[in-house]
Protein backbone atom coordinates (compact mmCIF):
# COMPACT_ATOMS: atom_id res chain seq x y z
CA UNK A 1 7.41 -29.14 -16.05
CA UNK A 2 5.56 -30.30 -13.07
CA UNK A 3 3.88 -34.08 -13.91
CA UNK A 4 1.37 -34.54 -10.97
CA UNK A 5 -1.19 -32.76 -9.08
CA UNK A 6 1.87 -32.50 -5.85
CA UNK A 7 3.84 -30.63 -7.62
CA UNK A 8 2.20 -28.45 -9.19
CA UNK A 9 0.81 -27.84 -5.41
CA UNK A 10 4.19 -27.39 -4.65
CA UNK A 11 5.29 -25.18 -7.51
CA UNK A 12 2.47 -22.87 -6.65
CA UNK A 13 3.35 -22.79 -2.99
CA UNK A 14 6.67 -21.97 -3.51
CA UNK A 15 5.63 -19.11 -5.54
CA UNK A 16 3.11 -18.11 -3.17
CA UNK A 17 5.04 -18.16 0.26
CA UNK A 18 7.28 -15.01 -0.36
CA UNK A 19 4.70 -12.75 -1.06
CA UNK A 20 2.82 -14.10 1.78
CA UNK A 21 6.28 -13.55 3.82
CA UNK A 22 6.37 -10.24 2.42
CA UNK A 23 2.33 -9.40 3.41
CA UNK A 24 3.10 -10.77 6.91
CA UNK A 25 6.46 -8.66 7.61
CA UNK A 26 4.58 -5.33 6.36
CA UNK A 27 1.88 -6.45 9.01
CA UNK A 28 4.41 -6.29 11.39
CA UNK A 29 5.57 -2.76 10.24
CA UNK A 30 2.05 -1.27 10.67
CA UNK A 31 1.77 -2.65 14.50
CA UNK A 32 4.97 -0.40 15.42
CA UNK A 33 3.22 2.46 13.11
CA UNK A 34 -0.25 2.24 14.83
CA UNK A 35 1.73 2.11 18.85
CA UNK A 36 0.65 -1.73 19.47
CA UNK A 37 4.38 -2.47 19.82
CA UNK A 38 5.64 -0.84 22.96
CA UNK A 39 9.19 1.19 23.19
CA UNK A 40 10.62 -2.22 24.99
CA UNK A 41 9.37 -4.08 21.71
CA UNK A 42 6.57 -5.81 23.61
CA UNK A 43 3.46 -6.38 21.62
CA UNK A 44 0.25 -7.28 24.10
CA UNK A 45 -2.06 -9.77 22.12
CA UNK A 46 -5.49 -9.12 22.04
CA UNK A 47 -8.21 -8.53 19.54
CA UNK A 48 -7.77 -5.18 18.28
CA UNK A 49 -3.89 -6.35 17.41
CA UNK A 50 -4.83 -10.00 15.67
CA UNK A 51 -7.62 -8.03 13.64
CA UNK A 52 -4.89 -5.41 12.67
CA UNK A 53 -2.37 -8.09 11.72
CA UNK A 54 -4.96 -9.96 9.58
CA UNK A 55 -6.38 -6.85 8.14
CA UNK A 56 -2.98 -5.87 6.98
CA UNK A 57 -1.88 -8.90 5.78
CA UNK A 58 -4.78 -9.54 3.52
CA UNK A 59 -4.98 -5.84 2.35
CA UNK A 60 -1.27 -6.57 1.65
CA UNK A 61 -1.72 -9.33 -0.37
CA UNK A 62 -5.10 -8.48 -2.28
CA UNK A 63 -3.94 -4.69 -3.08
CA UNK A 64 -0.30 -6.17 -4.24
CA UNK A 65 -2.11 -8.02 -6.24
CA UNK A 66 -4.32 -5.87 -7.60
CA UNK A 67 -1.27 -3.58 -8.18
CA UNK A 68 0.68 -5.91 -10.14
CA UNK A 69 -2.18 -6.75 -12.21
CA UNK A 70 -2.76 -3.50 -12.89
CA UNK A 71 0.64 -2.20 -13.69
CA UNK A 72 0.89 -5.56 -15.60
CA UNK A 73 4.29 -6.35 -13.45
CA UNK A 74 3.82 -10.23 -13.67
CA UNK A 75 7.69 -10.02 -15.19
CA UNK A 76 9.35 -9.44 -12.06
CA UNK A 77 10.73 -12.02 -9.46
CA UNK A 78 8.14 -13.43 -7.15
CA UNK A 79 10.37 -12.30 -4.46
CA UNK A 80 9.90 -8.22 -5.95
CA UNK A 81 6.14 -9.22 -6.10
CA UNK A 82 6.67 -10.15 -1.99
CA UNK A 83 8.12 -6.71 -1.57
CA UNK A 84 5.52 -4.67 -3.82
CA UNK A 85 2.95 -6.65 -1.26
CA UNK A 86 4.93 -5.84 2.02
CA UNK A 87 4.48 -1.83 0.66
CA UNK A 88 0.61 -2.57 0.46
CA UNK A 89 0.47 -4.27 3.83
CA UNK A 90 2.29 -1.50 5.74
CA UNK A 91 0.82 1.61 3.91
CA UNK A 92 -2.51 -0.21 4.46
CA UNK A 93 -2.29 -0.31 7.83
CA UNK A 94 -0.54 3.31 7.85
CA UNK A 95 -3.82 5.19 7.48
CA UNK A 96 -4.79 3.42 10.43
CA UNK A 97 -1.90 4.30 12.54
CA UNK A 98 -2.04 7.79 11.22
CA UNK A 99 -6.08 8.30 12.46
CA UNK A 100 -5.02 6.58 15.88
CA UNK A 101 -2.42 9.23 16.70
CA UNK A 102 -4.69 11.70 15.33
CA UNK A 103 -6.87 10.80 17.49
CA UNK A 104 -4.18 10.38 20.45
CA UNK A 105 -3.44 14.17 19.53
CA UNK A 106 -7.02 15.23 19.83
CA UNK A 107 -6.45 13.58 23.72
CA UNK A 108 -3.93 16.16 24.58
CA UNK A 109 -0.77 14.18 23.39
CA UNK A 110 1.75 16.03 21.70
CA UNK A 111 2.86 15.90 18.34
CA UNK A 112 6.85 15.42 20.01
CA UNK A 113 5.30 12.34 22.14
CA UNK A 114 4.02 10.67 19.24
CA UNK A 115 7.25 10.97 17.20
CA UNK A 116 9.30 9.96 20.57
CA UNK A 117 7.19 6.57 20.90
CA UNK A 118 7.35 5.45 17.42
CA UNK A 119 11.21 6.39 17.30
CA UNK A 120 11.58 4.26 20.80
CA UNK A 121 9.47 1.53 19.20
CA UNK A 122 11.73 1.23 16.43
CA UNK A 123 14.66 1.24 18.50
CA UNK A 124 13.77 -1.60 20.93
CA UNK A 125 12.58 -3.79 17.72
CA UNK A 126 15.77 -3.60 16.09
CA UNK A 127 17.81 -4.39 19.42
């Protein structure tokens, strides 16, 4: 049982950190989803990009948190609380990346582009 204000700090940070990790990586997810990372696996920083990556991560964490609170799933590992918030980061950001290719389709692309991108995307990430 944690004696001093430090670790308790450091118990809760411990807890907190993989479900953070988990928010972050689903970010990461959404950026191939939405076409920000390139088929070489080259993501271009700007401010569209860092305001996806924080809106994902904090939809991530405050709708896996809302989802374990309201499934009542405080009984599993932090680290399957991480991956229940990874799931809400990436299918957050999913609805985005599905209206930007809608959107890319309304241009003229074709549905075969789109699905040729994200599949190249994918590829050159896990190189």
């Amino acid at each position: 049982m944690p004696q001093n204000n430090l670790d308790i700090i450091l118990v809760k940070l411990m807890v907190f950190l993989p479900k953070a990790f988990g928010a972050v990586i689903g970010a990461i997810l959404s950026l191939v989803l939405s076409g920000d990372i390139d088929t070489d696996g080259k993501l271009q920083l700007s401010i569209g990009v860092i305001t996806k990556v924080v809106v994902s991560a904090v939809s991530g964490a405050y709708l896996g948190q809302l989802f374990i609170d309201y499934k009542e799933l405080h009984n599993l590992s932090v680290m399957s609380q991480g991956g229940i918030m990874m799931l809400c980061s990436a299918f957050s950001l999913l609805v985005l990346g599905i209206f930007y290719q809608t959107i890319e389709m309304n241009r003229g692309k074709r549905l075969s582009e789109i699905v040729t991108e994200v599949k190249e995307a994918f590829i050159a990430i896990f190189k």
